[in-house]
Protein backbone atom coordinates (compact mmCIF):
# COMPACT_ATOMS: atom_id res chain seq x y z
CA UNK A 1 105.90 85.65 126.02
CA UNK A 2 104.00 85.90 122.69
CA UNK A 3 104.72 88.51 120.28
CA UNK A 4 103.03 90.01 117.04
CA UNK A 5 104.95 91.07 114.07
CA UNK A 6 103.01 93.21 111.62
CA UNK A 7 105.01 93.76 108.63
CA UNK A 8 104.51 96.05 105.77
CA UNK A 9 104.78 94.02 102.11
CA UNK A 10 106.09 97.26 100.13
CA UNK A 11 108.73 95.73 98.65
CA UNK A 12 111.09 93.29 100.62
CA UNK A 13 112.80 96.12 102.49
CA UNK A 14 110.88 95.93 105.82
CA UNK A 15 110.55 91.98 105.71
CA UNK A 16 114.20 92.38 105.70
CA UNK A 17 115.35 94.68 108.43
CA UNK A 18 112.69 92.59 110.68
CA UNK A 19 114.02 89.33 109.82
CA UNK A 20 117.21 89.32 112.51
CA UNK A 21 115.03 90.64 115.15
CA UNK A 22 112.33 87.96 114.67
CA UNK A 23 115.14 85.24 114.71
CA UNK A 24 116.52 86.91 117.83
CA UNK A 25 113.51 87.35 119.53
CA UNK A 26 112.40 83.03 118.50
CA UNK A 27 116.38 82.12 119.82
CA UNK A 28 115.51 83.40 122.84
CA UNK A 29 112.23 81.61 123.30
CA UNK A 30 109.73 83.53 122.94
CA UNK A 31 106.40 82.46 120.59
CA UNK A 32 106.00 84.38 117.42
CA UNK A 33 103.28 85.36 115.23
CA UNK A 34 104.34 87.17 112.09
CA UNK A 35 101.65 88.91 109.70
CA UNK A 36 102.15 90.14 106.03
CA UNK A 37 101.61 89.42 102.40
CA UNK A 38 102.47 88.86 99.16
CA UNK A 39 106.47 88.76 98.36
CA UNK A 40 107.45 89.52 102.21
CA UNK A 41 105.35 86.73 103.46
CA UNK A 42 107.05 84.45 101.04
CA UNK A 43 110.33 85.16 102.17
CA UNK A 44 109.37 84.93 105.83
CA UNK A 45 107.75 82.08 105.38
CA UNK A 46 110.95 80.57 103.42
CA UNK A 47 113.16 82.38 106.06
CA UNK A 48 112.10 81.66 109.35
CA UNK A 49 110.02 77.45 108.51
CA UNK A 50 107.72 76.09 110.43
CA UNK A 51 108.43 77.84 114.01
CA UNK A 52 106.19 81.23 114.01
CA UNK A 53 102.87 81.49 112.63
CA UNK A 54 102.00 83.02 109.68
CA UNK A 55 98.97 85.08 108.84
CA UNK A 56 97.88 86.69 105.70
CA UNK A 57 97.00 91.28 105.64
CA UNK A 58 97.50 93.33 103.06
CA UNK A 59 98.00 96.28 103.82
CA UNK A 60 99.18 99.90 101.55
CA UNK A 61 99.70 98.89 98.08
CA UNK A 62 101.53 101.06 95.75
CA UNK A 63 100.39 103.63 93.02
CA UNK A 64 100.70 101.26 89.71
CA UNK A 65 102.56 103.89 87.57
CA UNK A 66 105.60 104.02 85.70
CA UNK A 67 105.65 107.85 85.29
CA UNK A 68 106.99 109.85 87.80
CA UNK A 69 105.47 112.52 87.50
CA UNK A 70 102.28 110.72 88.55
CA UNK A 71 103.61 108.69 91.03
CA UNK A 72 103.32 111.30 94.03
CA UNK A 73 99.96 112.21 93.10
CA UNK A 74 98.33 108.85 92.31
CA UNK A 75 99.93 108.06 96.22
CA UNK A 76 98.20 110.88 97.92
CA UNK A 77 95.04 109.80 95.66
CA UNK A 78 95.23 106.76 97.52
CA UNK A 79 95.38 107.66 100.78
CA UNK A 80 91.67 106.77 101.81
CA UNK A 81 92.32 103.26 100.68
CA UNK A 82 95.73 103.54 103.25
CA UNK A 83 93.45 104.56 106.25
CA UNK A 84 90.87 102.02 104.74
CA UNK A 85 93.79 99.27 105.32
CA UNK A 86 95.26 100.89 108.70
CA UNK A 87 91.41 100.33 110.28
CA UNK A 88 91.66 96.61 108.30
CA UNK A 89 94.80 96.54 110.59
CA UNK A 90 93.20 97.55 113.81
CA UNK A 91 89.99 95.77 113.08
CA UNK A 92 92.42 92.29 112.33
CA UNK A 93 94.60 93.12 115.67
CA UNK A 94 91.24 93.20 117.55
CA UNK A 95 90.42 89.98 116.53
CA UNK A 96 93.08 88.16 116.25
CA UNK A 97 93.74 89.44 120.36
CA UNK A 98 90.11 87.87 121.63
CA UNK A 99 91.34 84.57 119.89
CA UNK A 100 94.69 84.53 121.31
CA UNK A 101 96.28 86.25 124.21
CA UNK A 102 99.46 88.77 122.76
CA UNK A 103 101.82 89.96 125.30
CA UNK A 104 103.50 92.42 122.80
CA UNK A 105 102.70 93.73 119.41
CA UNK A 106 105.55 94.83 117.07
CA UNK A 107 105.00 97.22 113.85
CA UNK A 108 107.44 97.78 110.95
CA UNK A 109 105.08 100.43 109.43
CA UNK A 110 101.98 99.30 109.52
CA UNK A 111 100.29 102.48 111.40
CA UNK A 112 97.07 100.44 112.31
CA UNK A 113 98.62 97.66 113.65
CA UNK A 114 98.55 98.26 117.30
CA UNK A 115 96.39 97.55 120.63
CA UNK A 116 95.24 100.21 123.31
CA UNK A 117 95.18 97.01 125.89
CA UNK A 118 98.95 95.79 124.40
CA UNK A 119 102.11 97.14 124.31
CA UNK A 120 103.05 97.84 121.14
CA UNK A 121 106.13 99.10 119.25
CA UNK A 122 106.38 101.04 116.14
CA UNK A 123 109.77 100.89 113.63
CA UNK A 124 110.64 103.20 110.97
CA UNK A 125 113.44 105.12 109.59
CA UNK A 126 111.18 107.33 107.43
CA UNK A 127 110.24 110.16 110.62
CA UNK A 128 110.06 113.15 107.98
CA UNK A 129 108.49 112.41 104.48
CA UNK A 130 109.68 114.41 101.85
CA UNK A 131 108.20 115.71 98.79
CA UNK A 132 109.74 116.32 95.49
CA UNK A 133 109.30 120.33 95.84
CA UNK A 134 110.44 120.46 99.20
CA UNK A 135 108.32 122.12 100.62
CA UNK A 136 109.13 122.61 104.71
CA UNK A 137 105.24 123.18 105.58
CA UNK A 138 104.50 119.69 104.04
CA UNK A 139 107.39 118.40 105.77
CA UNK A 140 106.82 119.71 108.88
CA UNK A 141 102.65 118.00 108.12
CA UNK A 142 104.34 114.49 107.89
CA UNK A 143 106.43 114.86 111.10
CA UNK A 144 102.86 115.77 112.33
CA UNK A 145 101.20 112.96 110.67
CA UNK A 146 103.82 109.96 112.04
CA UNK A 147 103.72 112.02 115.99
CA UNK A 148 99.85 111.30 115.90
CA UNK A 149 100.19 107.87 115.32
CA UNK A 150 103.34 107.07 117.51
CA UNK A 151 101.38 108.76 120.57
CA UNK A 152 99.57 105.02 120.17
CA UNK A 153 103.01 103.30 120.72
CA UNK A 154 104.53 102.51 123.71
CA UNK A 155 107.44 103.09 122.15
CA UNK A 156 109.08 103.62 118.74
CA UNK A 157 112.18 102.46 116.76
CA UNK A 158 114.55 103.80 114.46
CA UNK A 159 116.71 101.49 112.59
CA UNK A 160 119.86 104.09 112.23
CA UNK A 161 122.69 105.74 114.70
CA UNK A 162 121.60 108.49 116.66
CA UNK A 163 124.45 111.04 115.18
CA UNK A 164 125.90 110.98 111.91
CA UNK A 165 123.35 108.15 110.80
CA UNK A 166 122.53 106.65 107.19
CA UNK A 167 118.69 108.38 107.05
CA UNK A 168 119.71 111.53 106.67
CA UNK A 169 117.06 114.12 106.93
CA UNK A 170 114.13 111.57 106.90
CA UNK A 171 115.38 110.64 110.61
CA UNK A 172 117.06 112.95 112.11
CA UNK A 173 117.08 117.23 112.37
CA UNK A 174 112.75 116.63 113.11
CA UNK A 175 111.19 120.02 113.58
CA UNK A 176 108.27 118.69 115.65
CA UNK A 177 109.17 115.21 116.60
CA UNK A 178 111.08 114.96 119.92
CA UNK A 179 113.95 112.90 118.72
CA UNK A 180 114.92 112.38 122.61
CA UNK A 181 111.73 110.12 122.93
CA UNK A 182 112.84 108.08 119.95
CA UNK A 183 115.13 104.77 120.52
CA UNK A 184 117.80 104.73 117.57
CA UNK A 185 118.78 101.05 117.96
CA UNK A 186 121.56 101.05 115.07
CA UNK A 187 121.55 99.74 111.89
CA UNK A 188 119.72 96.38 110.65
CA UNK A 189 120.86 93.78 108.27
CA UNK A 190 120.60 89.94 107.88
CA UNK A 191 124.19 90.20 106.64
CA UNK A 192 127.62 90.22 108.19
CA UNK A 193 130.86 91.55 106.35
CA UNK A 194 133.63 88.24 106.15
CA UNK A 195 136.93 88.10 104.21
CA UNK A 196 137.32 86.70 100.97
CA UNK A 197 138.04 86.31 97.64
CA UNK A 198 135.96 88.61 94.92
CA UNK A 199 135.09 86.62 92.21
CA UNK A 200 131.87 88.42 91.17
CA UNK A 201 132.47 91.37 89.12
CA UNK A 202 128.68 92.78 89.42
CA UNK A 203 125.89 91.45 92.13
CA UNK A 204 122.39 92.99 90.61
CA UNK A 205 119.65 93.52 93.18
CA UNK A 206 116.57 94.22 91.95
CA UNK A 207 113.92 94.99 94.20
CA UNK A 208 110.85 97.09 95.26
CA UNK A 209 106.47 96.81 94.34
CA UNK A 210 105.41 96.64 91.22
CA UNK A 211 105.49 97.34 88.55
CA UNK A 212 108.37 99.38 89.25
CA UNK A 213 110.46 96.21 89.80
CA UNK A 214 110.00 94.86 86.37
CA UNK A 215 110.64 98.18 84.55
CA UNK A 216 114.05 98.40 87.01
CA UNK A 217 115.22 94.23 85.97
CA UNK A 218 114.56 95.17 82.66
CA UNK A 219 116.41 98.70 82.49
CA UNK A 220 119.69 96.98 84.08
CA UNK A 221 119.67 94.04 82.39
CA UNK A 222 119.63 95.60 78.78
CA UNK A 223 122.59 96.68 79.98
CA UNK A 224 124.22 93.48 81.53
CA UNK A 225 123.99 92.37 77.96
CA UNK A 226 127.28 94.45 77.20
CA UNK A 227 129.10 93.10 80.30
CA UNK A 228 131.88 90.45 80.38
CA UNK A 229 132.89 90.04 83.53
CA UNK A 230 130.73 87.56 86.23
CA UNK A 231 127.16 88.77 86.76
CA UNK A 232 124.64 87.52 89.51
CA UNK A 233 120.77 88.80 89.63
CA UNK A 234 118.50 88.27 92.16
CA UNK A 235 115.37 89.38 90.59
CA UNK A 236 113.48 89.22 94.43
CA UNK A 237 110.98 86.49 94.10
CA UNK A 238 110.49 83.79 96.57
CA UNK A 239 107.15 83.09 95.05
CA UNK A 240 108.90 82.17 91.94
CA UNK A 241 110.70 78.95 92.36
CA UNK A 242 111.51 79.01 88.82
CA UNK A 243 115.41 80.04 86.87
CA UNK A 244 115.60 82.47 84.39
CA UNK A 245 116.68 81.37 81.16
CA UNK A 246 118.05 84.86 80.10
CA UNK A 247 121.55 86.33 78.55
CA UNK A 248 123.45 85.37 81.70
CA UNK A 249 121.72 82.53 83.08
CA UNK A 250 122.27 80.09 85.26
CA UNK A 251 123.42 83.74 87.25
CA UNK A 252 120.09 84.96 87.64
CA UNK A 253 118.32 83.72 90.42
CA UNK A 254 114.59 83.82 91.14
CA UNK A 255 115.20 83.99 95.40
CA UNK A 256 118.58 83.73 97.26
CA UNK A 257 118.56 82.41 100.53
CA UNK A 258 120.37 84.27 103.54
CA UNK A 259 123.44 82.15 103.12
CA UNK A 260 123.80 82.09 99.26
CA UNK A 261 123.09 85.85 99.28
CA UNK A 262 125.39 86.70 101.96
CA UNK A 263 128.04 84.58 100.24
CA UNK A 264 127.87 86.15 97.10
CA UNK A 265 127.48 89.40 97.95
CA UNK A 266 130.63 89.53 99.76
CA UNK A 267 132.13 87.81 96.75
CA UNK A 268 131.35 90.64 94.82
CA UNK A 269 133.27 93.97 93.49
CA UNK A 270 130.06 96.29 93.62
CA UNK A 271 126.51 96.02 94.10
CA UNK A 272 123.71 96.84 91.47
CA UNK A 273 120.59 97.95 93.43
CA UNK A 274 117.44 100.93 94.33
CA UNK A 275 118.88 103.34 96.87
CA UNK A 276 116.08 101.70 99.32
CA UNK A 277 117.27 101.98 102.99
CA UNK A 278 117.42 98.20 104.00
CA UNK A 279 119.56 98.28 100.93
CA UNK A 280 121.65 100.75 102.66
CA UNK A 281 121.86 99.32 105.46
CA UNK A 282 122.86 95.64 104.17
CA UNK A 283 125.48 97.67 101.76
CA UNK A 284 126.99 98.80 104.98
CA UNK A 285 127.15 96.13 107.02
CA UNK A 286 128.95 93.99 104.25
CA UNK A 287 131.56 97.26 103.79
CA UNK A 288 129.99 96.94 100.22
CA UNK A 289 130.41 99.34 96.99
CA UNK A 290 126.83 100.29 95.82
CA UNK A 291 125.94 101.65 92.17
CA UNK A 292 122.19 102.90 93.44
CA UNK A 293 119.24 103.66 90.76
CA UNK A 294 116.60 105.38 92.82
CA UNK A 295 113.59 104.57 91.57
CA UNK A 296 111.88 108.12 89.71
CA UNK A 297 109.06 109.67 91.28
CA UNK A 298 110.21 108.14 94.81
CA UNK A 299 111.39 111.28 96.82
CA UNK A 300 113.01 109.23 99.82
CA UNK A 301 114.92 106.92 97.31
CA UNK A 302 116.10 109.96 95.20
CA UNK A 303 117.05 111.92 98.27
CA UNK A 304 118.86 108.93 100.22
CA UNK A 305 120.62 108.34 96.50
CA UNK A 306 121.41 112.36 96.02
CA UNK A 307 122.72 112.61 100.39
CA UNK A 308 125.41 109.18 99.97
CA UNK A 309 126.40 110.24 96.50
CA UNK A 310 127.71 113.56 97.76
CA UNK A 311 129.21 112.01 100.67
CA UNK A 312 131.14 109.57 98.32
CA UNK A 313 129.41 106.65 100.20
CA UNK A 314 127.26 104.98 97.48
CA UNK A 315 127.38 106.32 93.55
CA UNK A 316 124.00 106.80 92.00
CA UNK A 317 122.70 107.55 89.13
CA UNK A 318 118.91 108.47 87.92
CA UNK A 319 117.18 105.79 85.70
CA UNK A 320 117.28 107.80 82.42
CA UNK A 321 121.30 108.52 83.15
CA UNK A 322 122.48 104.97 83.51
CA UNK A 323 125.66 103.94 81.05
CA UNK A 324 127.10 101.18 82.79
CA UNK A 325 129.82 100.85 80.85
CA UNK A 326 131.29 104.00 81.24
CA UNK A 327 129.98 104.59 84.97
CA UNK A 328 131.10 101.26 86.77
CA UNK A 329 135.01 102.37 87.17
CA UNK A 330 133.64 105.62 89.02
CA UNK A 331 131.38 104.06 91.58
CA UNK A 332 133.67 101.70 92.11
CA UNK A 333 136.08 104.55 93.98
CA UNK A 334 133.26 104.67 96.23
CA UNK A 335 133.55 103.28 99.49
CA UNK A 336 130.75 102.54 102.53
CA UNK A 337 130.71 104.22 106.02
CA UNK A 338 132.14 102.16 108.32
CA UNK A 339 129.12 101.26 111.00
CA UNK A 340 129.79 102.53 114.53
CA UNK A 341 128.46 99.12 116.15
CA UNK A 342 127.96 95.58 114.94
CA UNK A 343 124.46 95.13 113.35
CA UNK A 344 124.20 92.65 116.45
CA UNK A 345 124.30 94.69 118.98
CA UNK A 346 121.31 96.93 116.88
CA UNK A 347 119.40 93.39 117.03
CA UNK A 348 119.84 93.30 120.90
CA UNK A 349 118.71 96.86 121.82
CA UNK A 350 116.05 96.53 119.63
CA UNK A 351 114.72 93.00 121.41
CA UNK A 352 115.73 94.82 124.51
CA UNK A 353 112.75 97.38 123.74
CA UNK A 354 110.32 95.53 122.37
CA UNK A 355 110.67 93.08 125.95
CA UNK A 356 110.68 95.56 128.35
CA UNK A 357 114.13 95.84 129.61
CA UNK A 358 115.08 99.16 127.47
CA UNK A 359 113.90 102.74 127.58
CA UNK A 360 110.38 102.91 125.86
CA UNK A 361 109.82 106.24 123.95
């Protein structure tokens, strides 16, 4: 069997949550094609060698803006370049599919990448989009918006637990999405929780497009500056093979691997990061205290930040609010849900989907 992976580059998040399903699905056999760009395809490309093959897309880049009051606006200003890249997506499917025979195509948000003639699977965790004046009529458009689109999916994914899960709102309570055709597979990570000793006082995280990722490393680490314990940053670049030479080096790392990372992070006390939900989700799965900085401007990252903050999961903190020094004993009285499955068995029901032997939606 040969399958597609279409992978959305906004940030490293989706690359991410994909990764354990693509080494799943290549452990069991089956021929692999992955597609995305920039950062994500790096760290595919670094993650998963020489097996699968690679192909450049870009897909929906980001509003360039560090204000955010501009950032929602200068996104729906946008929009006809998205629908320009979701028919660049449909356009490179149908092409790529008279070269070379596909037997299923797989889509972490990438809402053009599918085939009429193929089955193909859609994964996202964002159902409802939410805007910063919370409007339910807008809401209830975007529920309409992401129905349209799944209709041309055999079936679609959500990487969270059907009750009680880490989404919130954005998955789960859908006014016009029938949540009973939806296959909630569990949550996703790379990472596995293991025993050990704590050694690292803060693990920093940064992530996300830019240039919101540069003005995040250099808002934390202005901070770091006043820190004494033991600090590691991963700054998120595997297209950088080069070290910092900063404050705390040799602790800042361009890229971590999924063994050094995993390692490290379960070494540390508390991790620095945006409330992103693969971040979530990895925080989770490692039973890991998170200090989260949503990113301003970014409703879903604000609102995921605002719903685990008041549940005493994750501490967060907006970007203009952040003393580290006086905040870091607080969040670290926070403690992670507890998952209700192994991230495994999420990897399993999703391969069990996407290959025919599950439920399709």
């Amino acid at each position: 069997m040969r399958i597609l992976f279409g992978i959305c580059s906004w940030g490293l998040g989706h690359a991410t949550r994909t990764l354990p399903i693509i080494r799943k699905i290549i452990d069991e056999g089956y021929e692999v094609t992955v597609v995305s760009s920039g950062r994500s395809l790096s760290m595919l490309k670094k993650e998963l060698g020489p097996g699968p093959n690679f192909a450049w897309l870009d897909d929906y880049q980001p509003a360039e803006t560090l204000n955010p009051s501009f950032l929602v606006p200068s996104t729906l200003f946008r929009f006809p370049r998205y629908v320009t890249a979701m028919l660049r997506e449909r356009d490179f499917v149908r092409r790529l599919l008279v070269r070379r025979k596909m037997d299923v195509i797989f889509s972490d948000n990438r809402f053009g990448f599918y085939s009429r003639d193929v089955p193909s699977f859609f994964m996202s965790h964002q159902l409802r989009i939410l805007n910063p004046l919370g409007t339910k009529v807008l809401e209830d458009g975007t529920e309409i918006y992401n129905n349209y689109f799944f209709k041309r999916y055999a079936g679609v994914l959500v990487p969270d637990f059907e009750e009680d899960g880490l989404a919130g709102r954005l998955a789960h309570g859908l006014s016009i999405i029938d949540e009973k055709r939806l296959n909630y597979i569990g949550v996703l990570s790379e990472f596995s929780y293991h025993s050990t000793v704590q050694d690292v006082d803060i693990f920093v995280s940064i992530s996300g497009p830019e240039p919101q990722r540069s003005a995040f490393e250099s808002l934390v680490r202005k901070q770091l500056y006043a820190f004494e314990g033991r600090v590691v940053v991963s700054l998120g670049k595997p297209d950088d093979g080069q070290m910092d030479n900063g404050h705390i080096e040799p602790n800042v790392k361009s890229y971590l691997g999924r063994a050094e990372r995993e390692d490290l992070l379960n070494r540390s006390k508390i991790v620095i990061a945006r409330s992103g939900y693969s971040t979530l989700m990895d925080l989770c799965s490692l039973r890991k205290r998170g200090f989260l900085i949503p990113t301003s401007g970014q409703p879903e990252q604000e609102y995921l930040a605002k719903h685990h903050m008041e549940r005493r999961n994750f501490y967060s903190v907006q970007e203009k609010e952040l003393d580290l020094k006086s905040q870091l004993e607080e969040a670290l009285s926070f403690r992670s849900p507890e998952l209700k499955y192994p991230t495994d068995r999420a990897v399993e029901k999703a391969v069990d989907v996407i290959t025919g032997t599950a439920r399709n939606a």
